[in-house]
N, C-alpha and C. Protein backbone atom coordinates (compact mmCIF):
# COMPACT_ATOMS: atom_id res chain seq x y z
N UNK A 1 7.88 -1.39 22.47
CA UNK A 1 8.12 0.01 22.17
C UNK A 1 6.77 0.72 22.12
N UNK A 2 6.58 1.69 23.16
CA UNK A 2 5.38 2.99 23.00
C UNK A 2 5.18 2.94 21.46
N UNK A 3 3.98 3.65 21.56
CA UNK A 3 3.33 4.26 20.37
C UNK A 3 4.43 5.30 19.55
N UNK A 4 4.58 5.74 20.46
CA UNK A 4 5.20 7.58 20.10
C UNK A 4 6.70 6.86 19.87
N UNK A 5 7.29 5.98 20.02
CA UNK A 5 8.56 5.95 19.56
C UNK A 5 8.58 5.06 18.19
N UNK A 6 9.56 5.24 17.15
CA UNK A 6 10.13 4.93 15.63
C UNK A 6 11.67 4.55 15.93
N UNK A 7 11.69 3.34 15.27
CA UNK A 7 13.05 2.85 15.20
C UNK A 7 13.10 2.04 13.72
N UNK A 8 14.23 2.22 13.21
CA UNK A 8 14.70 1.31 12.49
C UNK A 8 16.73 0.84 12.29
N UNK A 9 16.84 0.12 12.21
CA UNK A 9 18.30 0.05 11.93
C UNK A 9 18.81 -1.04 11.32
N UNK A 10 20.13 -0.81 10.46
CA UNK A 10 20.95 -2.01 9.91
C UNK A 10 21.70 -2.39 11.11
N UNK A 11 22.71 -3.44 9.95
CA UNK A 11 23.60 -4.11 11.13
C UNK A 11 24.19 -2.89 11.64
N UNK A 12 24.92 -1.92 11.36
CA UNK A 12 25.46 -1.01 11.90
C UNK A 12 25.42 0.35 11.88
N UNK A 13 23.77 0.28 11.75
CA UNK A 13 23.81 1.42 12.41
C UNK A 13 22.39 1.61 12.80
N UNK A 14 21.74 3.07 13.73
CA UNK A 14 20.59 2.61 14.14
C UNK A 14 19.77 4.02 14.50
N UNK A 15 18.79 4.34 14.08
CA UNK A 15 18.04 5.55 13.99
C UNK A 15 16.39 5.61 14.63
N UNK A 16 16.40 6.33 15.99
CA UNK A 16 15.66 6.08 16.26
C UNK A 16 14.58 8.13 16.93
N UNK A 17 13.45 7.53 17.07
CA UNK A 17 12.60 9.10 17.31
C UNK A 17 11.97 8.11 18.63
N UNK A 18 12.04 9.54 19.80
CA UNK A 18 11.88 8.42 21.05
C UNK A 18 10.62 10.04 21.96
N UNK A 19 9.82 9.82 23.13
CA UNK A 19 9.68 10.48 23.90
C UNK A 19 10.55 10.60 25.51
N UNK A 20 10.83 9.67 25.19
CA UNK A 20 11.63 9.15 26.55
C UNK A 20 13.14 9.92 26.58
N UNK A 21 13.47 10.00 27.87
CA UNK A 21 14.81 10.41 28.14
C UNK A 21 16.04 9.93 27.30
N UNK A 22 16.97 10.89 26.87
CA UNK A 22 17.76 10.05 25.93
C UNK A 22 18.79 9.59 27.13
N UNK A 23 19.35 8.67 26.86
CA UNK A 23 21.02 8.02 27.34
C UNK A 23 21.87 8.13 27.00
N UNK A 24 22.63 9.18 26.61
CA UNK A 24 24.08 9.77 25.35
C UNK A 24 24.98 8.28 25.84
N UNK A 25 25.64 7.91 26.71
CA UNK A 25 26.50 7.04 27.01
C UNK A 25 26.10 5.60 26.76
N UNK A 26 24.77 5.07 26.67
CA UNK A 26 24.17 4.18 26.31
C UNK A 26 23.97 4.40 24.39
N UNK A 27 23.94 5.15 23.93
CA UNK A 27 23.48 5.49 22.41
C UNK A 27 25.16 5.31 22.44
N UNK A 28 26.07 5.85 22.84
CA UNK A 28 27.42 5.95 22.33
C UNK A 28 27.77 4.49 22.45
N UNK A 29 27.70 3.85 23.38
CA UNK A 29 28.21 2.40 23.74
C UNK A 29 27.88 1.41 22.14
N UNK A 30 26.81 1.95 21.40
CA UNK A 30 26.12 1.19 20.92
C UNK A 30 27.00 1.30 19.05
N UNK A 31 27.49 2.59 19.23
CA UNK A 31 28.66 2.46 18.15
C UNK A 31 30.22 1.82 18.03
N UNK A 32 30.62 1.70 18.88
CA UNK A 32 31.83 1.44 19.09
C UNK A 32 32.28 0.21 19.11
N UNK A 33 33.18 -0.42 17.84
CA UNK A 33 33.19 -1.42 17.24
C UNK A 33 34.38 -1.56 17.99
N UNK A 34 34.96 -2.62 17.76
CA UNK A 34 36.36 -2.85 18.36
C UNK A 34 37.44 -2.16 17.38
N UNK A 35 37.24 -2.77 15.71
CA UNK A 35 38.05 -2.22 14.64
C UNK A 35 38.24 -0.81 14.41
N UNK A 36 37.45 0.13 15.67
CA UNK A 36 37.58 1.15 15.27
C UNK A 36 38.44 2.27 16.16
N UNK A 37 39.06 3.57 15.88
CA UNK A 37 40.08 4.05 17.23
C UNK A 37 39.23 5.18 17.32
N UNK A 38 37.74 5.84 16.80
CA UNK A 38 36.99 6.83 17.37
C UNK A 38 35.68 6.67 17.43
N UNK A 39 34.71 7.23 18.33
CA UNK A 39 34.00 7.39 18.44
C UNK A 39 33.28 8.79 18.92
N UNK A 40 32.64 9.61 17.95
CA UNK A 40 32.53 11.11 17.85
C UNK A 40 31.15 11.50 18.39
N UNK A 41 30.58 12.13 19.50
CA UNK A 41 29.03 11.85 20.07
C UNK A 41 28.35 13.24 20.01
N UNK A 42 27.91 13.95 19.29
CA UNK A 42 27.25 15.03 19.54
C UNK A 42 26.07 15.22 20.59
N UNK A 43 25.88 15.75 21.66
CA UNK A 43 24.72 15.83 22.69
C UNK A 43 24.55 17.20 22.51
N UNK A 44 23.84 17.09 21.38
CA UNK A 44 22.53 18.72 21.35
C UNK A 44 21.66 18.56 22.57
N UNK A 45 21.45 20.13 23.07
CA UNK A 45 20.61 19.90 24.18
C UNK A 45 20.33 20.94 24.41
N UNK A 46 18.67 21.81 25.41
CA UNK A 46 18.21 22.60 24.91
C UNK A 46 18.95 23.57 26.03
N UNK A 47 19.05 24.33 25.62
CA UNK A 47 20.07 25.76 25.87
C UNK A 47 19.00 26.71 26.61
N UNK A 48 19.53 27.48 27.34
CA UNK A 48 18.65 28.37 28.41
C UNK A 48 18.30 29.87 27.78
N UNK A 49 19.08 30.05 26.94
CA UNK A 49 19.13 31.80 26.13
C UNK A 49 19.15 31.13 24.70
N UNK A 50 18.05 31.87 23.95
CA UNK A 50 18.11 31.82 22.28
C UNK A 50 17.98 33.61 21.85
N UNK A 51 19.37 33.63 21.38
CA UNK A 51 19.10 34.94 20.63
C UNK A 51 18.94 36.44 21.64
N UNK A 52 19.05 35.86 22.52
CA UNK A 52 18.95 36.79 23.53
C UNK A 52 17.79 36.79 24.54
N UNK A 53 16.86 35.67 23.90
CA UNK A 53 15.60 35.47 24.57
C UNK A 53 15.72 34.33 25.74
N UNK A 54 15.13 34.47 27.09
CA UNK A 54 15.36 33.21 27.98
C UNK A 54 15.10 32.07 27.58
N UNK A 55 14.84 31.08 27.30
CA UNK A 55 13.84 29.55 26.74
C UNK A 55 13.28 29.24 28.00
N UNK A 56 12.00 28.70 28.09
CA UNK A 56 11.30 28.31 28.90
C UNK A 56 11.42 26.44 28.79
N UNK A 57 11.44 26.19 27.78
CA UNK A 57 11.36 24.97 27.26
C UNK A 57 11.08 24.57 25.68
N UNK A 58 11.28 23.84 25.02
CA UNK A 58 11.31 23.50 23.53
C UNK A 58 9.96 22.23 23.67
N UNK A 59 9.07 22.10 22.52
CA UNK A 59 8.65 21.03 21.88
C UNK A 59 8.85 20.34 20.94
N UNK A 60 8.89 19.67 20.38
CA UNK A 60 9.71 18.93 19.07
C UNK A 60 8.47 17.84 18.52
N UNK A 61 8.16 18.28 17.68
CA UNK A 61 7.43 17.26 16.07
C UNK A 61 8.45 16.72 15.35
N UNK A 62 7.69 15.55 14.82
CA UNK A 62 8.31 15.23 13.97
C UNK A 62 7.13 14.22 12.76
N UNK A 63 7.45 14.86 11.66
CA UNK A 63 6.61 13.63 10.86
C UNK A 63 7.56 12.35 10.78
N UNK A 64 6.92 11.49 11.24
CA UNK A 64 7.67 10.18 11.64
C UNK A 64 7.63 9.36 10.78
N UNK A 65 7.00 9.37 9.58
CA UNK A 65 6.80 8.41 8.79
C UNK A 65 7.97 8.60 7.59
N UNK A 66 7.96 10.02 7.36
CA UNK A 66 9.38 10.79 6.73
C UNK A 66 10.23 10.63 7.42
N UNK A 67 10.67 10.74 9.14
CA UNK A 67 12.07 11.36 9.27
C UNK A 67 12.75 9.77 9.86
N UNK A 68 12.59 8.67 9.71
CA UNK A 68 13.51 7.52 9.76
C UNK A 68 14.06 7.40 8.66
N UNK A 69 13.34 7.42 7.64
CA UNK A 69 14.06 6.87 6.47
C UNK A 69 14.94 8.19 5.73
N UNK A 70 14.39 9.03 5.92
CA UNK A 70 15.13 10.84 5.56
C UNK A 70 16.72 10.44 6.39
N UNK A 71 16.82 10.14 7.87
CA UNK A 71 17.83 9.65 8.65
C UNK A 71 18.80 8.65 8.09
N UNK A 72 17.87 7.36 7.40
CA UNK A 72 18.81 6.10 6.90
C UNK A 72 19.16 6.91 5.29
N UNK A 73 18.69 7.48 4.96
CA UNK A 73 19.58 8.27 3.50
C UNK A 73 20.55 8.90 4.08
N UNK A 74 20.33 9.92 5.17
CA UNK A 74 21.61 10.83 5.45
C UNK A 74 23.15 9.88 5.98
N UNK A 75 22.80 8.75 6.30
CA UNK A 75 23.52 7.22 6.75
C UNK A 75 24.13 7.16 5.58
N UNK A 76 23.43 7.24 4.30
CA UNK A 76 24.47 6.22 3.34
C UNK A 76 25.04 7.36 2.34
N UNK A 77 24.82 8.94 2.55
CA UNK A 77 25.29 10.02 2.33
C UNK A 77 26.41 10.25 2.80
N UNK A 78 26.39 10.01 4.53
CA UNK A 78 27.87 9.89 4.77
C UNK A 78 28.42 9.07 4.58
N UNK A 79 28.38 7.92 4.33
CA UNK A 79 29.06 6.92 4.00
C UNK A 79 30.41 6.90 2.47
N UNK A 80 29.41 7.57 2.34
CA UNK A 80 30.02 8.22 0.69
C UNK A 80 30.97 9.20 0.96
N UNK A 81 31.00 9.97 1.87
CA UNK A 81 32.08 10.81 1.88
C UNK A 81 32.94 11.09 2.79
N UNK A 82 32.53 10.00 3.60
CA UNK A 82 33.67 9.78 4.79
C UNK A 82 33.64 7.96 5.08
N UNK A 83 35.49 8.15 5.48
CA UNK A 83 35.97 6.83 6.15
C UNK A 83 34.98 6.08 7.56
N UNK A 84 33.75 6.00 6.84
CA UNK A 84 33.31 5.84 8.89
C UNK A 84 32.14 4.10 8.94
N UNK A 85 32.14 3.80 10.01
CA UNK A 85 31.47 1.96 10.25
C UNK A 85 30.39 2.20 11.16
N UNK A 86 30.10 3.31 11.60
CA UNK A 86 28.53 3.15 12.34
C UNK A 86 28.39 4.30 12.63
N UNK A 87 26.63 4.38 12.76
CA UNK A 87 26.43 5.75 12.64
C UNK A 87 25.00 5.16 13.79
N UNK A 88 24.80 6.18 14.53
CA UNK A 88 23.71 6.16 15.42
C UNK A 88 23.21 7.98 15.76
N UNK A 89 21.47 8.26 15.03
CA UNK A 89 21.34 9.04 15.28
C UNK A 89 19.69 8.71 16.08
N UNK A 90 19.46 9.71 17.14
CA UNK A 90 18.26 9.11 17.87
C UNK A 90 17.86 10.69 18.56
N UNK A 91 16.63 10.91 18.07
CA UNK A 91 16.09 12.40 18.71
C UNK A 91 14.94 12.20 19.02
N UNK A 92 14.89 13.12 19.88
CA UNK A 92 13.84 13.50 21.38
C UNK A 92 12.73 13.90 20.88
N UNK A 93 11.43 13.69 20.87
CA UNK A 93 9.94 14.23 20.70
C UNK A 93 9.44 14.88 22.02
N UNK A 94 8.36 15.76 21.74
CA UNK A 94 8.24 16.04 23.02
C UNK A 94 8.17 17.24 23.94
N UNK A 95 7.92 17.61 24.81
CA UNK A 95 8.39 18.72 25.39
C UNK A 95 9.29 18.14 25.96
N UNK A 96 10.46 18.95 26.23
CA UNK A 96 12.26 19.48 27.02
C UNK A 96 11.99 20.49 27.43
N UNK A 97 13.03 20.29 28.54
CA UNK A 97 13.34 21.75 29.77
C UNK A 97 14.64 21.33 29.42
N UNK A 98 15.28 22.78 29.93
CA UNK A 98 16.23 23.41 29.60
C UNK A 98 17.43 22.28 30.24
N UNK A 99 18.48 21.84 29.87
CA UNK A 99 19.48 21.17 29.80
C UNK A 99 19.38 19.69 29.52
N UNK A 100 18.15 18.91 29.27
CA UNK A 100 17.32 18.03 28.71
C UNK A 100 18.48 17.44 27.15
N UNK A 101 18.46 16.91 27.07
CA UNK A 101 19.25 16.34 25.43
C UNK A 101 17.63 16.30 24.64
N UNK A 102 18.29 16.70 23.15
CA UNK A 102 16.78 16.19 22.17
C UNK A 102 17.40 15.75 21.06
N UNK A 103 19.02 15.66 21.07
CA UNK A 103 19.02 14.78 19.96
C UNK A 103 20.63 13.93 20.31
N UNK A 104 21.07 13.49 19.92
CA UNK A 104 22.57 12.07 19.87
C UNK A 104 22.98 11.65 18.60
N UNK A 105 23.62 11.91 18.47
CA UNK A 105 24.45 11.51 17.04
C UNK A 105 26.19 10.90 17.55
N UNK A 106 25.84 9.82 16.84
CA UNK A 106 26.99 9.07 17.54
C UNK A 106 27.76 8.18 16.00
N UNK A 107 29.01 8.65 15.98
CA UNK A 107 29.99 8.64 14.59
C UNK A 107 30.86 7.30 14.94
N UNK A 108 31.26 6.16 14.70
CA UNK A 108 32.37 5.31 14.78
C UNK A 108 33.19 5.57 13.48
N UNK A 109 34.49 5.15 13.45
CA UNK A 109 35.23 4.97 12.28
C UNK A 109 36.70 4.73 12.79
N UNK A 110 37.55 4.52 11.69
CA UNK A 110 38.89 3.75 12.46
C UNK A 110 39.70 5.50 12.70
N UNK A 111 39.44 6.36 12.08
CA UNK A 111 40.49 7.53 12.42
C UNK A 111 39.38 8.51 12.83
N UNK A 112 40.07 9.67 14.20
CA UNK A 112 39.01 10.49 14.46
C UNK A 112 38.45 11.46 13.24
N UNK A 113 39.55 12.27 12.45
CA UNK A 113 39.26 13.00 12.06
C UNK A 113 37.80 12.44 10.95
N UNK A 114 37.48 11.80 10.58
CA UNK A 114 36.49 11.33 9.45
C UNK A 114 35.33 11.35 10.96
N UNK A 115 35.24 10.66 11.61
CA UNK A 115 34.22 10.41 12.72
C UNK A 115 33.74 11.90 12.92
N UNK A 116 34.84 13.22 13.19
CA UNK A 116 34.63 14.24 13.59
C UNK A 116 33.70 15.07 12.45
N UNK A 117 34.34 14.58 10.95
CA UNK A 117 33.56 15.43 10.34
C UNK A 117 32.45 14.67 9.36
N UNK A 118 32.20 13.76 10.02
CA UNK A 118 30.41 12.76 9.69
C UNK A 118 29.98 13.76 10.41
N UNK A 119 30.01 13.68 11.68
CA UNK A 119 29.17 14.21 12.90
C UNK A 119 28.62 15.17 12.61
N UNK A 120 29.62 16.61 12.48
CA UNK A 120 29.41 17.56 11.63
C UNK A 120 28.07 17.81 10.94
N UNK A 121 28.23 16.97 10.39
CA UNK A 121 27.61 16.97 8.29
C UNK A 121 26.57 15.93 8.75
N UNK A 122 26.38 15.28 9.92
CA UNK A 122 25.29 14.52 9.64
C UNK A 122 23.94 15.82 11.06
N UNK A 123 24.91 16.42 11.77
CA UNK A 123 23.93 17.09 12.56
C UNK A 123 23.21 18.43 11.46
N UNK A 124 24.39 19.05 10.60
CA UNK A 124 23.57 20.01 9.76
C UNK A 124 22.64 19.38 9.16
N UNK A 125 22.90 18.26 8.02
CA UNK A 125 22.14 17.52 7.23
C UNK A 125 20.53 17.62 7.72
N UNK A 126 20.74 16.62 9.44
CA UNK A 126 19.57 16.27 10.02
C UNK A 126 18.99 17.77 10.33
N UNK A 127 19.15 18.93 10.59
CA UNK A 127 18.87 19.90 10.50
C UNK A 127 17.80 20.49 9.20
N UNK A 128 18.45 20.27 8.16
CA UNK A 128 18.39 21.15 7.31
C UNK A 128 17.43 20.07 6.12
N UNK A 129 16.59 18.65 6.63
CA UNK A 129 16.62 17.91 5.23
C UNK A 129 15.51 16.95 6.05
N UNK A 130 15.78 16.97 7.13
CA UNK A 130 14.73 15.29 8.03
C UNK A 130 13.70 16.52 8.79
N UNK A 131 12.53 16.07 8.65
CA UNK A 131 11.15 16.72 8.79
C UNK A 131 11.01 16.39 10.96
N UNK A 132 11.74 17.38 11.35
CA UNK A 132 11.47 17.34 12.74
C UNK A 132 11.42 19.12 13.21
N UNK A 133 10.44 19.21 13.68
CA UNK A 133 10.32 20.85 14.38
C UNK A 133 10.76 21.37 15.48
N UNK A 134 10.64 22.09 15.79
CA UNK A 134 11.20 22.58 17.33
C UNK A 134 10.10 23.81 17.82
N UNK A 135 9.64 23.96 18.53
CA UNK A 135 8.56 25.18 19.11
C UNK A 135 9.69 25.53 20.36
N UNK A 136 9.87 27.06 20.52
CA UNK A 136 10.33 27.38 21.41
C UNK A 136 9.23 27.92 22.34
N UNK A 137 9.73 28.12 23.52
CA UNK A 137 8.51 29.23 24.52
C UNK A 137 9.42 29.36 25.73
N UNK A 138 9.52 31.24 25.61
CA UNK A 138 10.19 31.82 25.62
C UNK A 138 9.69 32.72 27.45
N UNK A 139 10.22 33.17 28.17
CA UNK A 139 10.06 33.78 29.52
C UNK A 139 8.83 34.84 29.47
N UNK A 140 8.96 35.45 28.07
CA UNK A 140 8.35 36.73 28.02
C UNK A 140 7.39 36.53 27.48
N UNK A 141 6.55 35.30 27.57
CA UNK A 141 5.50 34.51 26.91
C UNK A 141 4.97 34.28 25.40
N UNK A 142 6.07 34.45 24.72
CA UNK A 142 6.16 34.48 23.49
C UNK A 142 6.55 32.93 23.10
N UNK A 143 6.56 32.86 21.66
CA UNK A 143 6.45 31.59 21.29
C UNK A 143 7.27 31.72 19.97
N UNK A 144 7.87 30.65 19.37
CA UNK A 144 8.39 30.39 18.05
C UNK A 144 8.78 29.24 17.32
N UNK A 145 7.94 29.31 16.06
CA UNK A 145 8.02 27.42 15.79
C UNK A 145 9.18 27.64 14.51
N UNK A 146 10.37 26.70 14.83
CA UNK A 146 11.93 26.94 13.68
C UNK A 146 11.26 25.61 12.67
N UNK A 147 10.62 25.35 11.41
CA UNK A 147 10.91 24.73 10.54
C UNK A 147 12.39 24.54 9.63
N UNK A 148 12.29 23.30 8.98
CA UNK A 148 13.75 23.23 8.24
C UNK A 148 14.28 24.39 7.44
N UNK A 149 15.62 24.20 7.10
CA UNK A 149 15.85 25.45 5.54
C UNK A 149 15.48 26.74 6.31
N UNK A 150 15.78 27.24 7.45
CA UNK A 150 15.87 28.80 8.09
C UNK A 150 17.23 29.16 7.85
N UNK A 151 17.47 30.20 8.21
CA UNK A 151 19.19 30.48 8.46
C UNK A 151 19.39 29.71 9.90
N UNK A 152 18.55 29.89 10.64
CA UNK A 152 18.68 29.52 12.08
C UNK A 152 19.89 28.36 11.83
N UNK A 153 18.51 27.49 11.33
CA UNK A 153 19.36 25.94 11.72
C UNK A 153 20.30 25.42 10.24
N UNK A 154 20.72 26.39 9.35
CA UNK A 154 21.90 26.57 8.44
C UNK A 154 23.11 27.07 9.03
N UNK A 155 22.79 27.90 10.13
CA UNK A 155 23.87 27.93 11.07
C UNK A 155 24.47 27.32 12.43
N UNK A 156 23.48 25.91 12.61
CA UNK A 156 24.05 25.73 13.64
C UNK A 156 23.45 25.83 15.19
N UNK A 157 21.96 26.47 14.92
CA UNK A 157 20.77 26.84 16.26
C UNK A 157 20.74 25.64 16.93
């Protein structure tokens, strides 16, 4: 494993900060237990218009030494409040161009609806609580760096 990539994981489940291209169908493969009837995959990915502004492309920080283990808490957070058996979340460092993935969140559990709303609650969570940035840069040569706790990403950016 590169320098620039962080991994850690239990038996079931697995959290990783990568520069490399993500694999949504390879990250999904990697939840899906037999005992279970869903598997719920969020593919955030960087969007061409923010706010009305074009995107040129996104960069993404992350303090890495915080955001694995910030990740394996938000793991046993959901665990607590939903029916669910594996959890796989793995985001992009880096510069991205526009339709690029920068993050995967991948939910197992035996019924969808619990899988559907980990996913949920684990993409705001990771939003709003795990130390990763985003720099936008924008057509009109402007620039904007979204830290955690904005409205932005309380709603969903």
């Amino acid at each position: 494993m590169a320098k620039t990539e962080f991994e850690t994981r239990s038996q079931t489940d697995f959290f990783e900060l990568t520069t490399k291209k993500l694999d949504v169908g390879a990250i999904m493969r990697r939840v899906v237990p037999a005992e279970c009837g869903a598997t719920v995959v969020l593919d955030g990915y960087v969007r061409q218009w923010t706010s009305g502004k074009e995107t040129l492309y996104l960069v993404y920080e992350a303090y890495e030494a915080m955001a694995l283990p910030e990740m394996k808490k938000l793991s046993a957070a959901a665990r607590e409040q939903f029916e669910i058996t594996h959890i796989g979340i793995v985001h992009r460092l880096g510069r991205l161009e526009i339709g690029e993935t920068s993050v995967v969140i991948a939910v197992a559990a035996p019924h969808r609806k619990a899988a559907f709303s980990a996913c949920e609650w684990l993409i705001m969570e990771l939003k709003r609580t795990v130390p990763i940035w985003k720099k936008e840069f924008y057509a009109d040569g402007s620039a904007w760096m979204k830290g955690e706790n904005t409205p932005a990403a309380e709603h969903g950016s």
